[in-house]
N, C-alpha and C. Protein backbone atom coordinates (compact mmCIF):
# COMPACT_ATOMS: atom_id res chain seq x y z
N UNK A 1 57.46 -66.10 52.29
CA UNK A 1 58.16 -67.02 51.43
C UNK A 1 58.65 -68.19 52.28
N UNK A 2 58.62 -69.59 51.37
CA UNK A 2 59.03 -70.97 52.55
C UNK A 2 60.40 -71.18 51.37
N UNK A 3 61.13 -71.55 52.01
CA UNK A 3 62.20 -72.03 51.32
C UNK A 3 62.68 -73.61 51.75
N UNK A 4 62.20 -74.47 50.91
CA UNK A 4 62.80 -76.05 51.72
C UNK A 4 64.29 -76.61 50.61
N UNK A 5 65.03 -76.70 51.65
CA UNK A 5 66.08 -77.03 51.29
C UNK A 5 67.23 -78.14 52.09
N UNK A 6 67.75 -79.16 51.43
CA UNK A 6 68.42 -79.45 52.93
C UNK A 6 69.68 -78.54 53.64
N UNK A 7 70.19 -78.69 54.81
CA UNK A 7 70.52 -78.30 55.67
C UNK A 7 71.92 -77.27 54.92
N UNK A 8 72.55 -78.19 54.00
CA UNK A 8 73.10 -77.58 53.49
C UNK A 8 73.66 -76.79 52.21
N UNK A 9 71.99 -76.43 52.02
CA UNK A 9 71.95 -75.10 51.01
C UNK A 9 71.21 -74.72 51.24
N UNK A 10 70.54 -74.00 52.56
CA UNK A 10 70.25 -72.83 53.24
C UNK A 10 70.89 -71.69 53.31
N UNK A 11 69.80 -70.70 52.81
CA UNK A 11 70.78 -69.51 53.23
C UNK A 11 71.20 -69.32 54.57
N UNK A 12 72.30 -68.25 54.40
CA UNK A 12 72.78 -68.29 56.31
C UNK A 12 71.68 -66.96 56.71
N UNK A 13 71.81 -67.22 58.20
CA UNK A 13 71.10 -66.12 58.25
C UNK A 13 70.97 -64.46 58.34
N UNK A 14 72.33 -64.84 58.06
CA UNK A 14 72.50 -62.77 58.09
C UNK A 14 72.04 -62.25 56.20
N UNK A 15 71.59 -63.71 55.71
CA UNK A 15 71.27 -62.92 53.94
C UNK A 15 69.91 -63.15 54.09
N UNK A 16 69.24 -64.29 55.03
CA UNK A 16 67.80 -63.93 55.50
C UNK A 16 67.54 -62.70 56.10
N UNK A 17 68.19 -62.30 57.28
CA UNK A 17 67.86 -61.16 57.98
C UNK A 17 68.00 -59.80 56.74
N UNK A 18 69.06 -59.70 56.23
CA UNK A 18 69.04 -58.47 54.80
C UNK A 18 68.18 -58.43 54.23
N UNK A 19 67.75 -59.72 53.83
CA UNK A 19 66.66 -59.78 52.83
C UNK A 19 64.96 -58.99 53.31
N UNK A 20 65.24 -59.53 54.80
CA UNK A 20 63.72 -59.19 55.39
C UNK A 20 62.23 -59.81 55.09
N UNK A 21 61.33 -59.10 55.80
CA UNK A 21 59.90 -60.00 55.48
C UNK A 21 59.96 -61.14 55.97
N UNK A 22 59.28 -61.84 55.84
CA UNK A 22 58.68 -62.97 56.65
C UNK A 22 59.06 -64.59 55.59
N UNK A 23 60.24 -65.19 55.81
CA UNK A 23 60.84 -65.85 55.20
C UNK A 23 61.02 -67.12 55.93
N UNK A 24 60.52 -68.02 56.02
CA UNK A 24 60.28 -69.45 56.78
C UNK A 24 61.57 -70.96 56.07
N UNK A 25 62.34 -71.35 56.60
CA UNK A 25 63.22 -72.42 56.05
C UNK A 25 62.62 -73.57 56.45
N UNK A 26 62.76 -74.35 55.53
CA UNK A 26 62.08 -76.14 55.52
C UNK A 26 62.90 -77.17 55.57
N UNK A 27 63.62 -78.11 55.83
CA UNK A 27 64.04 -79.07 55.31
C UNK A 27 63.20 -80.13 54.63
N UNK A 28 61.68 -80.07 55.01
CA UNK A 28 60.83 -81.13 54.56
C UNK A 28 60.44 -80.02 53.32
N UNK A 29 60.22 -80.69 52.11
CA UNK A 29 59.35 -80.00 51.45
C UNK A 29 57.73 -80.13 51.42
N UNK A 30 57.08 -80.78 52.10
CA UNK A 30 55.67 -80.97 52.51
C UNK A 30 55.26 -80.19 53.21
N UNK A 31 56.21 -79.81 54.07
CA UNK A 31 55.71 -78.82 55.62
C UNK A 31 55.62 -77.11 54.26
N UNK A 32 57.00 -76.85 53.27
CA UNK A 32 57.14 -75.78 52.51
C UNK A 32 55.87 -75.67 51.89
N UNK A 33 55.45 -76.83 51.39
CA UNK A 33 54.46 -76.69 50.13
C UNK A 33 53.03 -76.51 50.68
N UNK A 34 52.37 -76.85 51.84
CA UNK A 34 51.13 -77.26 52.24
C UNK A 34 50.73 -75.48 52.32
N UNK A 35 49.71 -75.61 51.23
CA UNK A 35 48.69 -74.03 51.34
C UNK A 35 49.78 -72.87 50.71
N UNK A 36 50.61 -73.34 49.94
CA UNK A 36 51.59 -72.22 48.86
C UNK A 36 50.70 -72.08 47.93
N UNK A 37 50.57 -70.57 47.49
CA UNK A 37 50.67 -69.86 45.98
C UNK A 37 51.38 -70.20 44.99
N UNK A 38 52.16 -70.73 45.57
CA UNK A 38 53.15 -71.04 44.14
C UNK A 38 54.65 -72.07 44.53
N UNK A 39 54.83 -72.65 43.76
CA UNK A 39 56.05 -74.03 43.83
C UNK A 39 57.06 -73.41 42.74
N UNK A 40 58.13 -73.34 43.28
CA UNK A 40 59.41 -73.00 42.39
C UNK A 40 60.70 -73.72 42.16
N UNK A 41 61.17 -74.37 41.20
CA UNK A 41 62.68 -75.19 41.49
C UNK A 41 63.26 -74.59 40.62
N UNK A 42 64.58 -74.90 40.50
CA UNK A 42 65.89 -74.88 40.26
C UNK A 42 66.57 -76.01 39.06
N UNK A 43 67.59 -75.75 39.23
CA UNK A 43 68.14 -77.38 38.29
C UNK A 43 69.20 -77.93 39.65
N UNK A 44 69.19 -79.01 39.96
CA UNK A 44 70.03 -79.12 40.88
C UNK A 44 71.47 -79.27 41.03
N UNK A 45 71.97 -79.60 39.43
CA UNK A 45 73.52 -79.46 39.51
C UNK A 45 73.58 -78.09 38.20
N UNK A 46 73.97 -76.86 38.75
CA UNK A 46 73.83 -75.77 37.63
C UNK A 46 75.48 -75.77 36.98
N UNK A 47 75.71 -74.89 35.60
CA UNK A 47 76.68 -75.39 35.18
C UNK A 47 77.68 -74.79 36.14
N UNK A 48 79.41 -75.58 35.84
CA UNK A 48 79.98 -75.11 36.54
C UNK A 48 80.40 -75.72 38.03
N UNK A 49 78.83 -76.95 38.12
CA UNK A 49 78.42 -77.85 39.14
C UNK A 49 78.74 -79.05 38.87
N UNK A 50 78.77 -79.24 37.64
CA UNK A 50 79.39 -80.61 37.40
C UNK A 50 79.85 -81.92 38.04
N UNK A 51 81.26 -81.53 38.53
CA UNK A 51 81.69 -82.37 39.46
C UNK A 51 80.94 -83.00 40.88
N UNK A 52 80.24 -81.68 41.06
CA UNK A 52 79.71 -82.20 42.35
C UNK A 52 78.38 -82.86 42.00
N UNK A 53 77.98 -83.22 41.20
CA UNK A 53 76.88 -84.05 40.50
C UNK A 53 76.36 -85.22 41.44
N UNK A 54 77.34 -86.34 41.49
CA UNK A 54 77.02 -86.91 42.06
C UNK A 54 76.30 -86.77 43.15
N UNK A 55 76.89 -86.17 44.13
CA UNK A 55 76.80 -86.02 45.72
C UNK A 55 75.37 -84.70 45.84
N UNK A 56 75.85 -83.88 44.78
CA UNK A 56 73.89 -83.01 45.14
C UNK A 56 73.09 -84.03 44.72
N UNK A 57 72.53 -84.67 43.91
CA UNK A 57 71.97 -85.62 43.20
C UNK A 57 71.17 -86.77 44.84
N UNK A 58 72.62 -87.20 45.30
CA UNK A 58 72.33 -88.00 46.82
C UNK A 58 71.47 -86.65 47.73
N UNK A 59 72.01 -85.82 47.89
CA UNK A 59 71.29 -84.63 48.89
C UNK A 59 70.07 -84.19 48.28
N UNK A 60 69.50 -83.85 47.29
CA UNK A 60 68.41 -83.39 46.87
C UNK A 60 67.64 -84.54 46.78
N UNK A 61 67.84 -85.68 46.71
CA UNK A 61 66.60 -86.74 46.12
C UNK A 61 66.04 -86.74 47.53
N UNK A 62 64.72 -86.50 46.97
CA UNK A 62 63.40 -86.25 47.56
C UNK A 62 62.97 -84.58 47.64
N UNK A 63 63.85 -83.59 47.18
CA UNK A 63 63.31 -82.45 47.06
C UNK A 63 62.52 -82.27 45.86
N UNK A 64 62.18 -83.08 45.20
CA UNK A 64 61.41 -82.85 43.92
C UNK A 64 60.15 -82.26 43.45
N UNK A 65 59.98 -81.67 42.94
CA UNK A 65 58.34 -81.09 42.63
C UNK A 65 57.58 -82.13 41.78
N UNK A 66 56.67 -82.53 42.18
CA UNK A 66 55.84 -83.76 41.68
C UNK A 66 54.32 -83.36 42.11
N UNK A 67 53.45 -84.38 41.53
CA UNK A 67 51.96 -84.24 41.33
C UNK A 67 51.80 -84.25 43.11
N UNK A 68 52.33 -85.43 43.86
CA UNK A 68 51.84 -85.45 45.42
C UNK A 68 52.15 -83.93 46.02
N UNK A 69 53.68 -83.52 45.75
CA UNK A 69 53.62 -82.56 46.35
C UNK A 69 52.97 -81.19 46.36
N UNK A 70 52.59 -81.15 44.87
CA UNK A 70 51.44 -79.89 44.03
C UNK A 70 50.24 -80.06 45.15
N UNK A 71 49.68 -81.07 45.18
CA UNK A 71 48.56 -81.46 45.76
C UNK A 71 48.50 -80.78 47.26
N UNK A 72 49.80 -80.53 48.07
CA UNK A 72 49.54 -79.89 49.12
C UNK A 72 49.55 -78.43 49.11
N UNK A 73 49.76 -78.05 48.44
CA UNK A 73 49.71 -76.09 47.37
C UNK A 73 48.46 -76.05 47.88
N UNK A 74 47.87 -74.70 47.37
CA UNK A 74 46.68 -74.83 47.22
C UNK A 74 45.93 -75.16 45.70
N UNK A 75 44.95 -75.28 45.39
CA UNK A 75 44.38 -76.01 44.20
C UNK A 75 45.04 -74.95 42.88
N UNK A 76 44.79 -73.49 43.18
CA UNK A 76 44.82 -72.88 42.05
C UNK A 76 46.49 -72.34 42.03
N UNK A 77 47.47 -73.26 43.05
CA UNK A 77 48.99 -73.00 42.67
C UNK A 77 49.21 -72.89 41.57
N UNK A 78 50.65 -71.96 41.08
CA UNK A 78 51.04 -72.11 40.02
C UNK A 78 52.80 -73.09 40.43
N UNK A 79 53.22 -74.07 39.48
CA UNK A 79 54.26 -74.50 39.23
C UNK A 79 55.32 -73.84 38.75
N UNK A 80 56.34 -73.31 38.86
CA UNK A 80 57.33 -72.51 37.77
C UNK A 80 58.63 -73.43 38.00
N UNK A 81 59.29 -73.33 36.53
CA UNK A 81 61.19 -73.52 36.69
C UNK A 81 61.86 -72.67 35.97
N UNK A 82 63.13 -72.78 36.49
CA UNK A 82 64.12 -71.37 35.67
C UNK A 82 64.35 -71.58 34.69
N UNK A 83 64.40 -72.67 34.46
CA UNK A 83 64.86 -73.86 32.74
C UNK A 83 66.44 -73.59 33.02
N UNK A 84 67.01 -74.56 31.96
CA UNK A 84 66.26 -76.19 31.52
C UNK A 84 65.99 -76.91 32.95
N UNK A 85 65.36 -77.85 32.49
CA UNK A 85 64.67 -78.56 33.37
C UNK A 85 65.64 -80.06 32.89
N UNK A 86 64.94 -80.91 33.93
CA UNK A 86 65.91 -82.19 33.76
C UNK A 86 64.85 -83.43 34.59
N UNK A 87 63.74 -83.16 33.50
CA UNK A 87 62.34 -84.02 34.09
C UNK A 87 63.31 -85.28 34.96
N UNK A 88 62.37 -85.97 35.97
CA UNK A 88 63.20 -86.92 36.57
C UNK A 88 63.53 -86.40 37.76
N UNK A 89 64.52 -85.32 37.77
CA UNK A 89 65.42 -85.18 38.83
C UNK A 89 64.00 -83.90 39.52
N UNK A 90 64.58 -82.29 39.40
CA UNK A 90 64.23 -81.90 40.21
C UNK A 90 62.42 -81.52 39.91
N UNK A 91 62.03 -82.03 38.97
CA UNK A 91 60.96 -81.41 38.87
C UNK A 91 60.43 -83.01 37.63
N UNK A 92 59.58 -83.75 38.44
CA UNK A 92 59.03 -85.24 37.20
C UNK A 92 58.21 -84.80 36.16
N UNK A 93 58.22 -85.39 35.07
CA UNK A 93 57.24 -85.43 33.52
C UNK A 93 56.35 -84.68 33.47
N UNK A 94 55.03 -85.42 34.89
CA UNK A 94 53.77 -85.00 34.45
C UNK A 94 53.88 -83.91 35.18
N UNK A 95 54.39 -83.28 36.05
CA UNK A 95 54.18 -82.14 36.98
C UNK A 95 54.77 -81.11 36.18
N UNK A 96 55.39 -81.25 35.10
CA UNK A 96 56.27 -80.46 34.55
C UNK A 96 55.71 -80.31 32.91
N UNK A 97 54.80 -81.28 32.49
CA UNK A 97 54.39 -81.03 31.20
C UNK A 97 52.71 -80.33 31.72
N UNK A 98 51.76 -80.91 32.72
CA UNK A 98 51.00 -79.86 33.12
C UNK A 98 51.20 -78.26 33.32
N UNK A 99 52.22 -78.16 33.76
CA UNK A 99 52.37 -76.94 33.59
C UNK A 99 53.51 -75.67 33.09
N UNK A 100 53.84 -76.59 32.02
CA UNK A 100 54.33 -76.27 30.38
C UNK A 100 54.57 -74.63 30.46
N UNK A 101 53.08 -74.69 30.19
CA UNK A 101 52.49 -73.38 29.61
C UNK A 101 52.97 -72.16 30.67
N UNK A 102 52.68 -72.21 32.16
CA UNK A 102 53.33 -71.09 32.89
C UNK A 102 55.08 -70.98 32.92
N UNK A 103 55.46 -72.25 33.12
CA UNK A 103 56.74 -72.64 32.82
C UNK A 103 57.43 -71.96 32.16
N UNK A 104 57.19 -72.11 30.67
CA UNK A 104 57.44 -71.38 29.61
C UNK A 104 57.32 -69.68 29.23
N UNK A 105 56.03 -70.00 30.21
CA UNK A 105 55.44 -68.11 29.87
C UNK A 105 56.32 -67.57 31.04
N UNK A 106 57.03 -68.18 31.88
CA UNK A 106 57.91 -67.58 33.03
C UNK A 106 59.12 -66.81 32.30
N UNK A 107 59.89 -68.68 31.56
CA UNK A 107 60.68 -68.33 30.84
C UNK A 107 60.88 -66.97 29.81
N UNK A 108 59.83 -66.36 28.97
CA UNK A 108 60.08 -65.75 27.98
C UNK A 108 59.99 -64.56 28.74
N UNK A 109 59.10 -64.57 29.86
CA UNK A 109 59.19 -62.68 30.40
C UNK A 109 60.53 -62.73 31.12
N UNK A 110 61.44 -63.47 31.63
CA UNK A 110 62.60 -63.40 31.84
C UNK A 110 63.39 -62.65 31.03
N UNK A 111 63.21 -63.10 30.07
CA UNK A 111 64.22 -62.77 28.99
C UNK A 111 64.36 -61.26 28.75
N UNK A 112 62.65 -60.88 28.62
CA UNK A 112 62.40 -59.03 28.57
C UNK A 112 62.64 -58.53 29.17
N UNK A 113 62.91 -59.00 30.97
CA UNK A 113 63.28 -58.42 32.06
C UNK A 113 64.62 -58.22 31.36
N UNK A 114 65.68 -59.21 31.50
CA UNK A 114 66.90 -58.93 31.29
C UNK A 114 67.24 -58.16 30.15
N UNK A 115 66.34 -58.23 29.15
CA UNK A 115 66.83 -57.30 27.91
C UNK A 115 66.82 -56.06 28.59
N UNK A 116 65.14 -55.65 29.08
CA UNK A 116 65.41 -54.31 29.73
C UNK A 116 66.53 -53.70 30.50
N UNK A 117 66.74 -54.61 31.27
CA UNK A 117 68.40 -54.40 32.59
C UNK A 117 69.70 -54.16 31.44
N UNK A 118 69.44 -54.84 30.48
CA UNK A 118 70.66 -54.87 29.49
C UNK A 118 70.65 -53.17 28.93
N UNK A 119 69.77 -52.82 28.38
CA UNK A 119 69.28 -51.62 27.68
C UNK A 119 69.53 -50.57 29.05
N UNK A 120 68.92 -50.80 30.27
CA UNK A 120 68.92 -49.66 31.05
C UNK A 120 70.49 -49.39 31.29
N UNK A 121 71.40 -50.47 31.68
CA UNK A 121 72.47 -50.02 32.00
C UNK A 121 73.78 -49.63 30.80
N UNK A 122 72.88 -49.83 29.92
CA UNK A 122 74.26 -49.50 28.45
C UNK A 122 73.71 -48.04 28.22
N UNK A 123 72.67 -47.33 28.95
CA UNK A 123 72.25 -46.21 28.03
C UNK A 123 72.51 -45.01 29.31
């Protein structure tokens, strides 16, 4: 797994080392993306984040998932987001309406996961 992030929203490394396996940190996202299986974002101000809007907004621009950066994946990458999305910022239009369809199909098996977790631990 590559994780590109800037400097300061890296994990530290004693939740890398827990985690284990072979886990690589980026600050560039070009160096993350070149020959990936798969491209994943986030929303960059989540709720709760609000205030700090502004200032992630300054730190993340240029972490974006876009058509150039797909292009260094490999061809048959898949794109995913956690939703909502906020075309523009962390993830642009066309990179994000191309691939809709996994996007979405991410989204809904989420949901079964968590129903299941919901169901396993009430019973």
């Amino acid at each position: 797994m590559r994780i590109a992030a800037p400097k300061e929203f890296q994990p530290p490394t004693a939740i890398l080392k827990k985690a284990g396996g072979d886990i690589s940190i980026f600050d560039d996202t070009k160096a993350a993306a070149k020959g990936a299986d798969l491209l994943y974002t986030d929303v960059w101000i989540s709720m709760g984040k609000e205030a700090e809007g502004e200032q992630r907004m300054r730190i993340l621009n240029g972490y974006q998932i876009n058509q150039p950066l797909v292009k260094l994946a490999k061809p048959d990458a898949l794109v995913m987001h956690c939703l909502p999305a906020y075309r523009g910022k962390e993830i642009d239009e066309e990179t994000f309406e191309v691939n809709a369809q996994t996007i979405f199909d991410e989204a809904e098996n989420r949901l079964h996961v968590q129903k299941s977790i919901l169901n396993w631990t009430t019973t």
